[in-house]
N, C-alpha and C. Protein backbone atom coordinates (compact mmCIF):
# COMPACT_ATOMS: atom_id res chain seq x y z
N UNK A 1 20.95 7.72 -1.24
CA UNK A 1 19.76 8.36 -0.69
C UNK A 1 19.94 8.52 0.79
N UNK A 2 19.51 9.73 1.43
CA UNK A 2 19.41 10.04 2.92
C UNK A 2 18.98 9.10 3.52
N UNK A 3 19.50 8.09 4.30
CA UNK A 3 18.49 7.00 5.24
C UNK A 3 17.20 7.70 5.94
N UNK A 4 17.83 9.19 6.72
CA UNK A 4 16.60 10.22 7.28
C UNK A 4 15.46 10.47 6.50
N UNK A 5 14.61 10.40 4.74
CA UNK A 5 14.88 10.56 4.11
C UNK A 5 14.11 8.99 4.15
N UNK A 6 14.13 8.05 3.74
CA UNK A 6 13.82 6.83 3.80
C UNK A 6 13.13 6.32 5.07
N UNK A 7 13.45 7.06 6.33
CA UNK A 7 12.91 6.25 7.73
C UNK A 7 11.90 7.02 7.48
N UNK A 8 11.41 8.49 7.29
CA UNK A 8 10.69 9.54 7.39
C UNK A 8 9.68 8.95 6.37
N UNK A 9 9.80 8.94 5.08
CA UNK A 9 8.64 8.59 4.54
C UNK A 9 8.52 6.86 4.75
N UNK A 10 8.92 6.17 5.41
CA UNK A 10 8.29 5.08 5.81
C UNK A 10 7.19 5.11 7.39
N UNK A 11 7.74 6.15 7.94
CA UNK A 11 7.36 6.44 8.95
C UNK A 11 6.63 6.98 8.69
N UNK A 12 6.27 8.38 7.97
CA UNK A 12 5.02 8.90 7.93
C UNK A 12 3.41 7.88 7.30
N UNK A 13 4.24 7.27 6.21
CA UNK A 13 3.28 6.16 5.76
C UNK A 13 2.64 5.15 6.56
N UNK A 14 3.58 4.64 7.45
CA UNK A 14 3.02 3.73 8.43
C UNK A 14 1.79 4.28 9.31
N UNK A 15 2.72 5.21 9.58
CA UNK A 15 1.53 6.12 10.54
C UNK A 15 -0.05 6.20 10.36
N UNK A 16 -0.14 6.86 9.21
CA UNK A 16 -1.21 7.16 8.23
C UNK A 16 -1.83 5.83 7.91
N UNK A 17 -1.72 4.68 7.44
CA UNK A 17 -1.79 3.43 7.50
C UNK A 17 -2.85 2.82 8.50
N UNK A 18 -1.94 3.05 10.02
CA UNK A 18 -2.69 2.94 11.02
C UNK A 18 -3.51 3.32 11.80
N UNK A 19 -3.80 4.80 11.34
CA UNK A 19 -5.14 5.38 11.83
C UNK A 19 -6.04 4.87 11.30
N UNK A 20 -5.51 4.47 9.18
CA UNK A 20 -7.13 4.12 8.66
C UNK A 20 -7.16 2.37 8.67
N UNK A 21 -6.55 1.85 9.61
CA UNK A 21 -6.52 0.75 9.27
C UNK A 21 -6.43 0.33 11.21
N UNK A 22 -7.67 0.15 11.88
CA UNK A 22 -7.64 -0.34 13.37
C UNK A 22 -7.27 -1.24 13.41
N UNK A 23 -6.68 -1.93 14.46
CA UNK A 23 -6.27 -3.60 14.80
C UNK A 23 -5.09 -4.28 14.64
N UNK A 24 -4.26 -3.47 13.29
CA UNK A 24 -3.43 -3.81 12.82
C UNK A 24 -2.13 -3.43 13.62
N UNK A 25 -1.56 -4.83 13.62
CA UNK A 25 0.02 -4.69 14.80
C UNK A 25 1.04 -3.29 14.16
N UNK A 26 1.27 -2.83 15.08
CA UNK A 26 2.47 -1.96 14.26
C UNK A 26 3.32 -2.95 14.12
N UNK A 27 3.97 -4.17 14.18
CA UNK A 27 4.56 -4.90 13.81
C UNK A 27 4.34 -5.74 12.97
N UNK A 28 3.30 -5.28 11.75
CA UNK A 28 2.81 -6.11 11.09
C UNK A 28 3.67 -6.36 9.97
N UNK A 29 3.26 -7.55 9.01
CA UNK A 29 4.43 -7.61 7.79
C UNK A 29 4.23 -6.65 7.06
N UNK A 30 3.07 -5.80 6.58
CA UNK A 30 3.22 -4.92 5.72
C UNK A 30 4.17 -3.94 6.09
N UNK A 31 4.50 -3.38 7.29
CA UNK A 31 5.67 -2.20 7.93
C UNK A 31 7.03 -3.16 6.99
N UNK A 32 7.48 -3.91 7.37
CA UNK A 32 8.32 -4.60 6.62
C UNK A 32 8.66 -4.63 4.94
N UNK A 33 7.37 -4.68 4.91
CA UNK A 33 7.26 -4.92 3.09
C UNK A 33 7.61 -3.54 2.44
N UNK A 34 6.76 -2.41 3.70
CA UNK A 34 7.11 -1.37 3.16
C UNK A 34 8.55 -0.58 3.05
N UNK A 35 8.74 -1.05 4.13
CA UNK A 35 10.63 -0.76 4.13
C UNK A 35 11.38 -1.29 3.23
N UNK A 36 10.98 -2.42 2.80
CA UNK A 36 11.95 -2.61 1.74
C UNK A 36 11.79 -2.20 0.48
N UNK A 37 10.23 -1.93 0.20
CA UNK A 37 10.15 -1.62 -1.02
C UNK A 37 10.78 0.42 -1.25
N UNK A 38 10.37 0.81 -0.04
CA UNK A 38 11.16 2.41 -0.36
C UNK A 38 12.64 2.25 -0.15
N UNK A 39 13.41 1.08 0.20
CA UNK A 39 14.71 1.04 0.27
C UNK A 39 15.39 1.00 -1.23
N UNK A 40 14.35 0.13 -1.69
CA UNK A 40 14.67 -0.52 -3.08
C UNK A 40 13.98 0.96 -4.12
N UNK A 41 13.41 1.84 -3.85
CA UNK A 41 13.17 2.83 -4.58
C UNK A 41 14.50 3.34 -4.59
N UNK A 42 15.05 3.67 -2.81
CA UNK A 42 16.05 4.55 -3.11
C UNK A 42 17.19 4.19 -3.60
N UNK A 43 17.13 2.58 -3.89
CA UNK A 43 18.72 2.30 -4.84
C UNK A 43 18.38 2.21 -5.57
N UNK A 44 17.28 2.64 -6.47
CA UNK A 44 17.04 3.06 -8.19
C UNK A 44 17.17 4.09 -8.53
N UNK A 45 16.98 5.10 -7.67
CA UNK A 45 17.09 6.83 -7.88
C UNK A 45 17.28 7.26 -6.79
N UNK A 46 17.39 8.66 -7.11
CA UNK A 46 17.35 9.75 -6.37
C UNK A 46 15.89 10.60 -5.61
N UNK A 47 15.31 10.19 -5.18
CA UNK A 47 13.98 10.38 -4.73
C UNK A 47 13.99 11.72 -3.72
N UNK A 48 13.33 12.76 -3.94
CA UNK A 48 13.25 13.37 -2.44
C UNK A 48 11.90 12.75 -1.71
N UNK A 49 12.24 13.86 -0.78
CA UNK A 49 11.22 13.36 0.54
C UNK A 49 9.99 13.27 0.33
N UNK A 50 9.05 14.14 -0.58
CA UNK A 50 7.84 14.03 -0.58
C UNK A 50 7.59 13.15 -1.86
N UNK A 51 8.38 12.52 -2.90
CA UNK A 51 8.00 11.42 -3.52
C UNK A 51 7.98 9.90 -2.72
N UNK A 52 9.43 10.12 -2.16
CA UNK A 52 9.12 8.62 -1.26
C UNK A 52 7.99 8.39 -0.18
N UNK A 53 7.49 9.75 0.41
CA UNK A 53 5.98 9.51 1.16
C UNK A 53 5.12 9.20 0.32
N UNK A 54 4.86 10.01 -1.28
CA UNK A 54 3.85 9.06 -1.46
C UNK A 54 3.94 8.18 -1.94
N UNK A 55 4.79 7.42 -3.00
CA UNK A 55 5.09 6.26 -3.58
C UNK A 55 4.86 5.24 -2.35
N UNK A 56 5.48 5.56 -0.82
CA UNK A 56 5.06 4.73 0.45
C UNK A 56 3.83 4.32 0.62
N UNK A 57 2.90 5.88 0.41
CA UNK A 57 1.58 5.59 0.59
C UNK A 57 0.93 4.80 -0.32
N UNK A 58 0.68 4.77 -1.76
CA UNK A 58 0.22 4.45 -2.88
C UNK A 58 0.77 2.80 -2.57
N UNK A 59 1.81 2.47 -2.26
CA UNK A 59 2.39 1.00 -2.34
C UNK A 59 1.95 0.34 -1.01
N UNK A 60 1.52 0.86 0.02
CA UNK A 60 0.29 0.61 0.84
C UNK A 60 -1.07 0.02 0.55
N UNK A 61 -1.72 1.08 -0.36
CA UNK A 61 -2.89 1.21 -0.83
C UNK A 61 -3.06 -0.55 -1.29
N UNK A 62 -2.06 0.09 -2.71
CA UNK A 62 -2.01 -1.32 -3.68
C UNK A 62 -1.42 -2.50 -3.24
N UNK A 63 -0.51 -2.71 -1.69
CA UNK A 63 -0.84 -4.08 -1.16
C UNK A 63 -1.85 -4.45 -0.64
N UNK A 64 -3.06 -3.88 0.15
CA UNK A 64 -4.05 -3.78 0.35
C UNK A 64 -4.76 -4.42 -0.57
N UNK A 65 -4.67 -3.51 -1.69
CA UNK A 65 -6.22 -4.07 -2.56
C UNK A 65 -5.52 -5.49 -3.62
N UNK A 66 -3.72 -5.34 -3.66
CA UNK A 66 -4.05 -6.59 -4.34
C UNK A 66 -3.51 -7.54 -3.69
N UNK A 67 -3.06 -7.55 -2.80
CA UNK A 67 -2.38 -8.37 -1.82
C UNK A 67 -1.20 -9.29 -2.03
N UNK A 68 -0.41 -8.53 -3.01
CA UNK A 68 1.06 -9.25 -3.40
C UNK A 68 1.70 -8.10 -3.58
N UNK A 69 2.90 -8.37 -2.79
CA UNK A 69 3.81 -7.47 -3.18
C UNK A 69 4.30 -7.21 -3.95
N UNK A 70 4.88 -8.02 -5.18
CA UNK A 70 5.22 -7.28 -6.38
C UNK A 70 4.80 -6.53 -7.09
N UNK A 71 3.06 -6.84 -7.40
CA UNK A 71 2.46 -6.17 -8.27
C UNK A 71 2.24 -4.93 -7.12
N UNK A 72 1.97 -4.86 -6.35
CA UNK A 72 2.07 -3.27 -5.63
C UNK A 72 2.51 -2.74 -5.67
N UNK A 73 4.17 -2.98 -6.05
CA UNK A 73 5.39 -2.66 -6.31
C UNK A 73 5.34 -1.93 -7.58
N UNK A 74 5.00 -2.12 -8.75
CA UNK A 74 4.46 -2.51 -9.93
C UNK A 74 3.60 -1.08 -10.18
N UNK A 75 2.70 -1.10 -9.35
CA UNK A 75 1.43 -0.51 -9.03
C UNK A 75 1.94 0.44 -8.51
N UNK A 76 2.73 0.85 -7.60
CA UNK A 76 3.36 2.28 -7.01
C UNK A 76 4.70 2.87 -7.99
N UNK A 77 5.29 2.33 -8.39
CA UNK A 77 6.35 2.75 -9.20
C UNK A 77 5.53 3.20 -10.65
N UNK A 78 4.58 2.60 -11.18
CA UNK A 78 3.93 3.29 -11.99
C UNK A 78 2.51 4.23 -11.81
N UNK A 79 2.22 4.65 -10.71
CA UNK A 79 1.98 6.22 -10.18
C UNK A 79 3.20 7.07 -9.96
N UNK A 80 4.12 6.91 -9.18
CA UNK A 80 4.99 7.40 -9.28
C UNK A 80 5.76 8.04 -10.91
N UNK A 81 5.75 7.42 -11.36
CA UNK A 81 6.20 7.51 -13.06
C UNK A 81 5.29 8.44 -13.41
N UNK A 82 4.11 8.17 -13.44
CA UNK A 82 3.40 9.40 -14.13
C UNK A 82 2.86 10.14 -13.49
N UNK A 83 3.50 10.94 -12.43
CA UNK A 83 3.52 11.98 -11.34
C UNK A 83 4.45 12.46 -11.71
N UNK A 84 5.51 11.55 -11.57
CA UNK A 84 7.17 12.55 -12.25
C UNK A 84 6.89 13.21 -13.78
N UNK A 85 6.43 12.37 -14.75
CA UNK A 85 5.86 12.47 -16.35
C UNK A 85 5.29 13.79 -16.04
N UNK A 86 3.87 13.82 -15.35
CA UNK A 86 2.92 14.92 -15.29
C UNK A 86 3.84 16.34 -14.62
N UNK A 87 4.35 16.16 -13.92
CA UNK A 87 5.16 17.10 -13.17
C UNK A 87 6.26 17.97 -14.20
N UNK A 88 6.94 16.91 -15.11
CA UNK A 88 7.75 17.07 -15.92
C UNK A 88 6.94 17.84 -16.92
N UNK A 89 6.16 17.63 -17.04
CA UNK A 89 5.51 18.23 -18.92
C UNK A 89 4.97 19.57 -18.42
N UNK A 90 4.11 19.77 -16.52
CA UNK A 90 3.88 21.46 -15.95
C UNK A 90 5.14 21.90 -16.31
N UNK A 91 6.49 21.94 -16.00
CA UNK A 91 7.49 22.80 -15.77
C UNK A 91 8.04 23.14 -17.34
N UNK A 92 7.75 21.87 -18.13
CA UNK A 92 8.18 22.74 -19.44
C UNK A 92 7.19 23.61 -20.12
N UNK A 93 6.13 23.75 -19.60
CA UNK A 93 5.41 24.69 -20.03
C UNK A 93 5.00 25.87 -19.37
């Protein structure tokens, strides 16, 4: 996977993050959590750019509301799945 490509949708996510979220360090652990978890997307597949922004975003969301990383993990890889699913079943028709 493009590292450009991986910094980009971590970066755009962060970003977005911190407008709706005041106070919060840009050096916070979630920036962290999130890097690794789109790192670890991109050594499972082949992702382009606008899936890894949102799978970034969505795996945001869901550390937020459940406050463990795995299951966010969990929680974004299966939106992701049935975005690709839904996406997949428009084009064959």
């Amino acid at each position: 996977m493009n590292a450009q490509a991986r910094e980009g949708a971590c970066a755009f996510a962060w970003r977005n993050y911190l407008l709706r979220h005041s106070g919060i360090s840009e050096n916070d652990s979630r920036r962290s959590a999130l890097y690794r978890y789109v790192t670890n997307l991109c050594d499972t597949g082949d992702y382009d750019f606008d899936l890894l922004q949102m799978a970034a975003v969505v795996y945001l969301k869901e550390l937020d509301e459940l406050h463990d990383d795995r299951l966010a993990s969990l929680a974004a890889d299966r939106a992701l799945a049935e975005y690709l699913e839904s996406r997949s079943a428009q084009s064959d028709t």
